[in-house]
PDB file of N, CA and C in Angstrom:
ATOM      1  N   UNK A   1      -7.628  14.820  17.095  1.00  0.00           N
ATOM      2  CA  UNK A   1      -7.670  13.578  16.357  1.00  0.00           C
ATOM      3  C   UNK A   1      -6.290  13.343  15.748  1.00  0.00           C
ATOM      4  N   UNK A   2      -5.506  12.530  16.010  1.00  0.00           N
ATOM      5  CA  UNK A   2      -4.343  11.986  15.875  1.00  0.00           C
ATOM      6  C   UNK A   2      -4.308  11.674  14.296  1.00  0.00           C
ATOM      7  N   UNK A   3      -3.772  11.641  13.129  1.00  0.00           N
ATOM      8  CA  UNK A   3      -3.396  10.429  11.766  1.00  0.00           C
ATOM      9  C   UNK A   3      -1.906  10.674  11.781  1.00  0.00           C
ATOM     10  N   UNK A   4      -2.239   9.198  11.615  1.00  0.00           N
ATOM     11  CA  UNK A   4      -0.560   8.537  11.422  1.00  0.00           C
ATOM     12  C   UNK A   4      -0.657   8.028   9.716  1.00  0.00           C
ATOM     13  N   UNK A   5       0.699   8.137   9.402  1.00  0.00           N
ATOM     14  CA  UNK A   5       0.969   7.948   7.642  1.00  0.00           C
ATOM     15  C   UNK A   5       1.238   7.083   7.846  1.00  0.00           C
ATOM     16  N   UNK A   6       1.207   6.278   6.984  1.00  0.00           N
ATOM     17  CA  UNK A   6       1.406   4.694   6.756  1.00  0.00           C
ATOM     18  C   UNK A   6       2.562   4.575   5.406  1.00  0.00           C
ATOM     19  N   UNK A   7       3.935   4.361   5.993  1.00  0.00           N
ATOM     20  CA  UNK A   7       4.800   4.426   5.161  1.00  0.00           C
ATOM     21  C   UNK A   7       4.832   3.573   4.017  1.00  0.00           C
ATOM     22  N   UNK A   8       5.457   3.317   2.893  1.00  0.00           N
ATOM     23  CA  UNK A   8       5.398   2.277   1.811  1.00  0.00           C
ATOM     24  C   UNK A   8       5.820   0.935   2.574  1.00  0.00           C
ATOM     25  N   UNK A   9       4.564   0.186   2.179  1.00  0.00           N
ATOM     26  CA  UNK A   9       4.759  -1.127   2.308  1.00  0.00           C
ATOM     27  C   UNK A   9       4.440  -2.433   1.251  1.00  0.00           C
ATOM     28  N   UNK A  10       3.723  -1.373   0.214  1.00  0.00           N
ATOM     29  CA  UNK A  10       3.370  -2.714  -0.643  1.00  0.00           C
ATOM     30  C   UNK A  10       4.570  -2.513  -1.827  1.00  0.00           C
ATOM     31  N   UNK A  11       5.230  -3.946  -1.873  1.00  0.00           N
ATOM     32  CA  UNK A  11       6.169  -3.996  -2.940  1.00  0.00           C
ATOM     33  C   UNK A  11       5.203  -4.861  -3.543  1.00  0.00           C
ATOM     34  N   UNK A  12       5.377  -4.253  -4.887  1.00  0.00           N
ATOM     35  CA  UNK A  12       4.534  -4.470  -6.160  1.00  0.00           C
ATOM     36  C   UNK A  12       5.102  -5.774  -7.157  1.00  0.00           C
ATOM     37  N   UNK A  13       6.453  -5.468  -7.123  1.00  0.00           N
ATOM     38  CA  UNK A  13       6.916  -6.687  -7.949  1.00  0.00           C
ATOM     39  C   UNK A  13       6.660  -8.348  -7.006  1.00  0.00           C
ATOM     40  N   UNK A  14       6.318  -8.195  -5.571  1.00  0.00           N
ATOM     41  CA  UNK A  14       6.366  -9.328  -5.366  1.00  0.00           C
ATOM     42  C   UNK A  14       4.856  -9.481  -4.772  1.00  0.00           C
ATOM     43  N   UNK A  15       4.137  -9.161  -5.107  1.00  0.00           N
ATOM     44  CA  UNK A  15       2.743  -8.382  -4.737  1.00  0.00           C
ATOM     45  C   UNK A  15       1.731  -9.859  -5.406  1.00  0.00           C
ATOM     46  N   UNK A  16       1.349 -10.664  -4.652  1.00  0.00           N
ATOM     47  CA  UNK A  16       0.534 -11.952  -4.942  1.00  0.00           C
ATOM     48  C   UNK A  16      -0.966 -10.980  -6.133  1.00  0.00           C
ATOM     49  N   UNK A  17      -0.899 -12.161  -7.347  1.00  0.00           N
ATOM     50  CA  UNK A  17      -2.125 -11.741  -8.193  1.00  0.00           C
ATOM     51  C   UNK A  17      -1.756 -10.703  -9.235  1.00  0.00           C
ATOM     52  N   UNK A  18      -0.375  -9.883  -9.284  1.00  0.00           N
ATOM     53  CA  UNK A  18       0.085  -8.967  -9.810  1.00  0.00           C
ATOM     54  C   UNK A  18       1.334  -9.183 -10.853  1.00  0.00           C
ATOM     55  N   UNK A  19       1.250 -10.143 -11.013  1.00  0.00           N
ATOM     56  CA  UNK A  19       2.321 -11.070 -11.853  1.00  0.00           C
ATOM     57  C   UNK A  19       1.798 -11.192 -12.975  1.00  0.00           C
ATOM     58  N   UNK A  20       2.395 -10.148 -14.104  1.00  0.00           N
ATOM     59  CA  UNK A  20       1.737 -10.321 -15.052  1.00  0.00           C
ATOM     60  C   UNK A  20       0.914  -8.944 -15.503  1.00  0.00           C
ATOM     61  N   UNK A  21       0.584  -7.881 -14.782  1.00  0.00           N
ATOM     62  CA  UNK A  21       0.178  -7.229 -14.560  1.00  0.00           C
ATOM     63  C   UNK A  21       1.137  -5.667 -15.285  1.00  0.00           C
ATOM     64  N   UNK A  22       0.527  -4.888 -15.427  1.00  0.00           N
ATOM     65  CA  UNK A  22       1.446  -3.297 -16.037  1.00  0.00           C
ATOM     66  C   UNK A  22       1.235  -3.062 -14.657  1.00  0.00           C
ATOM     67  N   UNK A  23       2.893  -2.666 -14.430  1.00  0.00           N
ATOM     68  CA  UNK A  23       3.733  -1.628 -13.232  1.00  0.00           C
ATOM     69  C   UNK A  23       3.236  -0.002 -13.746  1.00  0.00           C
ATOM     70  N   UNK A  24       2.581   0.106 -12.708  1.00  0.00           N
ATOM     71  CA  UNK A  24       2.405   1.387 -12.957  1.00  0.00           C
ATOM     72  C   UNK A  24       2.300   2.212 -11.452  1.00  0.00           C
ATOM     73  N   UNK A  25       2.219   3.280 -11.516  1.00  0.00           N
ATOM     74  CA  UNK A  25       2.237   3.954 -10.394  1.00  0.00           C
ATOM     75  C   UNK A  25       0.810   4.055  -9.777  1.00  0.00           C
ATOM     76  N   UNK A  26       0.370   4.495  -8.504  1.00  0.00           N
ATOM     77  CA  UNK A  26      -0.958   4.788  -8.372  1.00  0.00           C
ATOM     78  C   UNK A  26      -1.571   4.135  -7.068  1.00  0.00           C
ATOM     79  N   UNK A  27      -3.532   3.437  -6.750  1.00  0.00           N
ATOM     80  CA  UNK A  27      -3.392   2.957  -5.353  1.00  0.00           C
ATOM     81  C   UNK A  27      -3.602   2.231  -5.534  1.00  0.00           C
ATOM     82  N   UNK A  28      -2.807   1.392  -5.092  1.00  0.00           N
ATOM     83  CA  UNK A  28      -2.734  -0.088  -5.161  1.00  0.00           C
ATOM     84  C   UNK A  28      -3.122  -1.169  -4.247  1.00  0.00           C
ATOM     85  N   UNK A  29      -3.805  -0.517  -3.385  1.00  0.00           N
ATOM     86  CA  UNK A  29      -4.644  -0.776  -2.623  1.00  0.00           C
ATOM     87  C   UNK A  29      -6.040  -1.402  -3.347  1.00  0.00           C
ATOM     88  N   UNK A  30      -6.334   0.199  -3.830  1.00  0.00           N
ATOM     89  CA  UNK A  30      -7.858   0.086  -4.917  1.00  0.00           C
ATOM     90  C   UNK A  30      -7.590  -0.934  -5.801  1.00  0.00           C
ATOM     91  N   UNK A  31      -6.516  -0.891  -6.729  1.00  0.00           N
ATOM     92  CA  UNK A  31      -6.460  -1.689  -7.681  1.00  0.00           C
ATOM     93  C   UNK A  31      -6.634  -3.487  -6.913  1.00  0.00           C
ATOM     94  N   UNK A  32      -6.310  -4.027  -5.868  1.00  0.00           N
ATOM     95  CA  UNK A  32      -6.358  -5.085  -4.848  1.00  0.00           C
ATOM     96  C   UNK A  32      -8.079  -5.607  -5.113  1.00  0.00           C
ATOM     97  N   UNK A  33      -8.795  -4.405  -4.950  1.00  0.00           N
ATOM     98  CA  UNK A  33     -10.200  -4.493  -4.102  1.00  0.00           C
ATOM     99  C   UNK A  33      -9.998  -4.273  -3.009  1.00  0.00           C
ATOM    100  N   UNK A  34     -11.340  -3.924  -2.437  1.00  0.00           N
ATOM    101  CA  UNK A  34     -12.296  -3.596  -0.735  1.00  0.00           C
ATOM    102  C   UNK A  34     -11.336  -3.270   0.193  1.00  0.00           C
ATOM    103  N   UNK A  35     -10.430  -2.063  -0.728  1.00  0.00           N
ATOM    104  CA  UNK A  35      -9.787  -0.723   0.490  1.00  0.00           C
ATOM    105  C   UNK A  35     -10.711  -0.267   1.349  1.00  0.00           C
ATOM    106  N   UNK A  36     -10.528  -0.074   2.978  1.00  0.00           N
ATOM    107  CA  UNK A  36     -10.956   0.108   3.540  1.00  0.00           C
ATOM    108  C   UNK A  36     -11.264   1.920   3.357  1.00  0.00           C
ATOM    109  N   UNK A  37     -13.032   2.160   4.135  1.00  0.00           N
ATOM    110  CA  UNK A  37     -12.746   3.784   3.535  1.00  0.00           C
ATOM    111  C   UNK A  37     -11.606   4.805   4.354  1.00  0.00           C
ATOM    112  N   UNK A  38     -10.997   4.041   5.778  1.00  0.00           N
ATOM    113  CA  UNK A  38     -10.780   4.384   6.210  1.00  0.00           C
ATOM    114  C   UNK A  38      -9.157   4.654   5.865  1.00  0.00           C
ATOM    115  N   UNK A  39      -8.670   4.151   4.607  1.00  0.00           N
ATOM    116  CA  UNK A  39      -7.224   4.635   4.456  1.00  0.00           C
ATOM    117  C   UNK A  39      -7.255   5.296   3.195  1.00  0.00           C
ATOM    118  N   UNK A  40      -6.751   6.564   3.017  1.00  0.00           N
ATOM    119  CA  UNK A  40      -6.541   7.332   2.374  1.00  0.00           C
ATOM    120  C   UNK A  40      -5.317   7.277   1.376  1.00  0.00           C
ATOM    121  N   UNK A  41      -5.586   7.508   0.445  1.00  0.00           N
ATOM    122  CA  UNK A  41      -4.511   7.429  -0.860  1.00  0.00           C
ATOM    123  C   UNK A  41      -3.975   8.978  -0.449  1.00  0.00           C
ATOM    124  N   UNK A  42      -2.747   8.920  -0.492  1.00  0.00           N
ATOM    125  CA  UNK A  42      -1.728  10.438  -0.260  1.00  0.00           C
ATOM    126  C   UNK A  42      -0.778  10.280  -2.099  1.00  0.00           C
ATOM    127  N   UNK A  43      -0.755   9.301  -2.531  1.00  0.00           N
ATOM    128  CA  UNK A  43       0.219   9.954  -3.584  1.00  0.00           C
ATOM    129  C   UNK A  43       1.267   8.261  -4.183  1.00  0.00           C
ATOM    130  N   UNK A  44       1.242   8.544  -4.985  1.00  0.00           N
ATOM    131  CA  UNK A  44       2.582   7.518  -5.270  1.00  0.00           C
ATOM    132  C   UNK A  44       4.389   8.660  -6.108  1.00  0.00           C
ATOM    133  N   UNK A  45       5.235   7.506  -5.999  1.00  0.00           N
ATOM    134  CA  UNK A  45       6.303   8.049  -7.032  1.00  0.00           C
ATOM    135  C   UNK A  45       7.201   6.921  -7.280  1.00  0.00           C
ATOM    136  N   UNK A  46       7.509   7.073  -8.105  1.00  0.00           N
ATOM    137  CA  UNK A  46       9.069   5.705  -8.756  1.00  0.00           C
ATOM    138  C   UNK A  46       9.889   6.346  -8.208  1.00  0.00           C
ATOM    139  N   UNK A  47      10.696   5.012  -7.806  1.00  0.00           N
ATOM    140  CA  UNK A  47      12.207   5.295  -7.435  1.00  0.00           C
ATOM    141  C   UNK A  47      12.680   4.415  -8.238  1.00  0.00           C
ATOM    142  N   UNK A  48      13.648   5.201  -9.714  1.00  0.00           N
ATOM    143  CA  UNK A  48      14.149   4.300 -10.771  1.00  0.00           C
ATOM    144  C   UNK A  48      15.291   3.781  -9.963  1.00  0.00           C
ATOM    145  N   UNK A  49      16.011   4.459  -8.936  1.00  0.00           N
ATOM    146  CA  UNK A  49      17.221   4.096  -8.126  1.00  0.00           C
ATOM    147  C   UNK A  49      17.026   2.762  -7.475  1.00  0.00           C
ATOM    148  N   UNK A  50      15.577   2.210  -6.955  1.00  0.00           N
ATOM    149  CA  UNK A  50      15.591   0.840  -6.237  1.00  0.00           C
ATOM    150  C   UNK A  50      15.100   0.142  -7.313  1.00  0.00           C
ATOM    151  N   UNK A  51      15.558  -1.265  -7.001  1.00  0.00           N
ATOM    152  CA  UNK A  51      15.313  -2.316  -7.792  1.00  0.00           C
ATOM    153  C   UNK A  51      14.147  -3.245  -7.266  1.00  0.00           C
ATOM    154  N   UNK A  52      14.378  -2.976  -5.188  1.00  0.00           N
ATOM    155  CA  UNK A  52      13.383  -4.112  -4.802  1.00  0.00           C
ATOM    156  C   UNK A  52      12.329  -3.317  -4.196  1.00  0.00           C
ATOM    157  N   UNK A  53      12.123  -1.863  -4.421  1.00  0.00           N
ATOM    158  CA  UNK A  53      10.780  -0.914  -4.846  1.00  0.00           C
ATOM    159  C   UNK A  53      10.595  -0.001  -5.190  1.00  0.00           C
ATOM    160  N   UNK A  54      10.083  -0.637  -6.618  1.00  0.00           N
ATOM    161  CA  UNK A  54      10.470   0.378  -7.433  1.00  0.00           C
ATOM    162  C   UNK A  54       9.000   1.367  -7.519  1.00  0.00           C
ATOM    163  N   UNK A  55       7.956   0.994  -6.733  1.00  0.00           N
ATOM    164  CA  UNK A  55       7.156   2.190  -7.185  1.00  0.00           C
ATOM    165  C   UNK A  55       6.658   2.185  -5.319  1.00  0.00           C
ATOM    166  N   UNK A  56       6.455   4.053  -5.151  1.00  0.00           N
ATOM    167  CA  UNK A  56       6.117   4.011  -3.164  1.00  0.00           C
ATOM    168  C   UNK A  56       5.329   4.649  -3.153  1.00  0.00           C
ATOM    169  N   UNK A  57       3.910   3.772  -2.605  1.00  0.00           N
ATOM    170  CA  UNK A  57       2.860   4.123  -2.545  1.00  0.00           C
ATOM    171  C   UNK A  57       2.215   4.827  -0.884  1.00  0.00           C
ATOM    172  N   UNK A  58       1.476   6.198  -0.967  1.00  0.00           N
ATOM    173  CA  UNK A  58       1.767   6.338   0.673  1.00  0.00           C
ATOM    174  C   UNK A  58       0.117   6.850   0.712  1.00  0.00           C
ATOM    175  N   UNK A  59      -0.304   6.012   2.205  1.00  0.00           N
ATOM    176  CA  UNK A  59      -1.460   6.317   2.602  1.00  0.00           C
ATOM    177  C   UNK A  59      -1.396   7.095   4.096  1.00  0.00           C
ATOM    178  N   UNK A  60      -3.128   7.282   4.414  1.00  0.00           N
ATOM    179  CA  UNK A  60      -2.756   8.119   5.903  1.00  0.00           C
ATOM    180  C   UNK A  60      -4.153   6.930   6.293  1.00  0.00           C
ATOM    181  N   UNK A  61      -3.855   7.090   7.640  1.00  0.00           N
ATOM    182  CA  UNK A  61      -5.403   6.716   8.435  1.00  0.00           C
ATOM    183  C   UNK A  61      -5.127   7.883   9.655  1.00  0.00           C
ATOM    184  N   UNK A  62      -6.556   7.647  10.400  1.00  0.00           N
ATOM    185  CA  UNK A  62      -6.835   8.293  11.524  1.00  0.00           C
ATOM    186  C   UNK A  62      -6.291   7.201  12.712  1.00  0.00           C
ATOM    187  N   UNK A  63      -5.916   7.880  13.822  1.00  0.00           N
ATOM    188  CA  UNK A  63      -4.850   6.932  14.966  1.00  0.00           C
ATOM    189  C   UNK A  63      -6.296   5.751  15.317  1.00  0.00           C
ATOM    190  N   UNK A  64      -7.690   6.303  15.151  1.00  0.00           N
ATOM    191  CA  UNK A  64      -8.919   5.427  15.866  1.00  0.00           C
ATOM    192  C   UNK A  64      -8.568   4.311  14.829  1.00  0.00           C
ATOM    193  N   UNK A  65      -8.494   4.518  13.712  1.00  0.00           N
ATOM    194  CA  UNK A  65      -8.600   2.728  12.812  1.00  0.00           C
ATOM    195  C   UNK A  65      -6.544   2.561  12.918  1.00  0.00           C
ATOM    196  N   UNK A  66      -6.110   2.649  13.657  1.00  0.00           N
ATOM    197  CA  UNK A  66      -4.329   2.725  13.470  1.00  0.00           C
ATOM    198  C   UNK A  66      -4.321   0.910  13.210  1.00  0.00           C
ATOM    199  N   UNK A  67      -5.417   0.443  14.591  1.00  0.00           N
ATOM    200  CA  UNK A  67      -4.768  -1.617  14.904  1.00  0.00           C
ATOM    201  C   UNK A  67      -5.924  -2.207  13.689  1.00  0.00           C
ATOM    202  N   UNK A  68      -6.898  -1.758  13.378  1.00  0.00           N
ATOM    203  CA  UNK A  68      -7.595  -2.144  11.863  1.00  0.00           C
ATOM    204  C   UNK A  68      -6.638  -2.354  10.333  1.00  0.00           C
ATOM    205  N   UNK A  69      -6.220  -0.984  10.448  1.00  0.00           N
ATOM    206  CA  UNK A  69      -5.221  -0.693   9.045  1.00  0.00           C
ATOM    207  C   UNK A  69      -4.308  -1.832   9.158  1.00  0.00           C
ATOM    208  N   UNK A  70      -3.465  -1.833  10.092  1.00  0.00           N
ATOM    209  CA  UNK A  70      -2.423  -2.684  10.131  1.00  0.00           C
ATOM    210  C   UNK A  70      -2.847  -4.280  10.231  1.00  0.00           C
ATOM    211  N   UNK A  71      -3.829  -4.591  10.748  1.00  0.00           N
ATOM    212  CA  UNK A  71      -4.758  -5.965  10.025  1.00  0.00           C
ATOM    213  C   UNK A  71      -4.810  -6.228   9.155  1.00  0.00           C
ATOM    214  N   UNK A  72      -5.431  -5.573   8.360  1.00  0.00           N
ATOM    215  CA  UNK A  72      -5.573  -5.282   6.686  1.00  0.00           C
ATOM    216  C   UNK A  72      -4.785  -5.291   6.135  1.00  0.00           C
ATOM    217  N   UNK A  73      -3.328  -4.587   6.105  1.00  0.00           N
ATOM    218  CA  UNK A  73      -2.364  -4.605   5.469  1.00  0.00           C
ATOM    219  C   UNK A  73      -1.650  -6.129   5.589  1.00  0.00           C
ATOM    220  N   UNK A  74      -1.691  -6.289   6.779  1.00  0.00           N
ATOM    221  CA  UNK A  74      -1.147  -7.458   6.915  1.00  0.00           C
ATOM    222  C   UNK A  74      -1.639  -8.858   6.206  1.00  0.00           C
ATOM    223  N   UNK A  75      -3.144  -9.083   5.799  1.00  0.00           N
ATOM    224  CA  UNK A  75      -3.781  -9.782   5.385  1.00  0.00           C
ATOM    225  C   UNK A  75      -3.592  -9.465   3.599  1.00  0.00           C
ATOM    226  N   UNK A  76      -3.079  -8.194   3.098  1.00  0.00           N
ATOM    227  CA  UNK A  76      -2.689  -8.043   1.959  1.00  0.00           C
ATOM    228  C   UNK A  76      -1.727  -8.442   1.085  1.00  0.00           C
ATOM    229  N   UNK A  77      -1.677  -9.129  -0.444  1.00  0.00           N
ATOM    230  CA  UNK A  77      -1.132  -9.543  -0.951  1.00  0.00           C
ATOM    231  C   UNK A  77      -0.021  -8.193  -0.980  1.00  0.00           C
ATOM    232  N   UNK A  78       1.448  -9.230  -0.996  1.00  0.00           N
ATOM    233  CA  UNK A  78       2.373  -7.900  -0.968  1.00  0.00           C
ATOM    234  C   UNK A  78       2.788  -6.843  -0.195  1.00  0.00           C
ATOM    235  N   UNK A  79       1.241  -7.228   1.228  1.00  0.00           N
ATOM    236  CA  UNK A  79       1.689  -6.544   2.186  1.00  0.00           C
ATOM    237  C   UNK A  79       2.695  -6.431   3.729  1.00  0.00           C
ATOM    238  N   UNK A  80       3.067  -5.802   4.291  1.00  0.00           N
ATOM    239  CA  UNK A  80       4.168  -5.666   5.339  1.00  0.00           C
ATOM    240  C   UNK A  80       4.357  -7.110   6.224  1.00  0.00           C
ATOM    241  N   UNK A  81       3.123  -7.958   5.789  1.00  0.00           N
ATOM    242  CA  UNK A  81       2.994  -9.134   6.844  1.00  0.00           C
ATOM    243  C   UNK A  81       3.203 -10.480   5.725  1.00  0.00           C
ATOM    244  N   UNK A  82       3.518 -10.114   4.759  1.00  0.00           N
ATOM    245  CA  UNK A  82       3.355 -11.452   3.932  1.00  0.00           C
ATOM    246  C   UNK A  82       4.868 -11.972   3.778  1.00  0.00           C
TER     247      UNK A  82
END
């Protein structure tokens, strides 16, 4: 069974609905709503060094949901497709 990591893609400061909101670290996915069960929270950390992301949030899926995840993300505020 194949999983592929799903590198940081949600920038938070420009993250639709989150304006206004405490920057904080964590999944920001969950915090969104109706994360799929199929992507896994691995961890967050700040990078005080970037300005245009400043917090990197990293998930995993299994390779079977790989073209699902990337739907989803894409349909996400803030996410890789917006």
């Amino acid at each position: 069974m194949q999983r592929t990591k799903l590198l940081p893609w949600l920038f938070l400061l420009d993250a639709g609905g989150a304006q206004g909101a405490e920057l904080a670290c964590g999944d920001f996915l969950s915090r969104l709503g109706k994360k799929p069960a199929y992507l896994v929270y691995l961890g967050c950390q700040q990078n005080r060094e970037r300005q245009d992301q400043l917090f990197e949030a990293r998930y995993e899926v299994d390779g079977k949901h790989a073209q699902q995840a990337e739907a989803y993300l894409r349909r996400c505020p803030g996410g890789i497709g917006s």
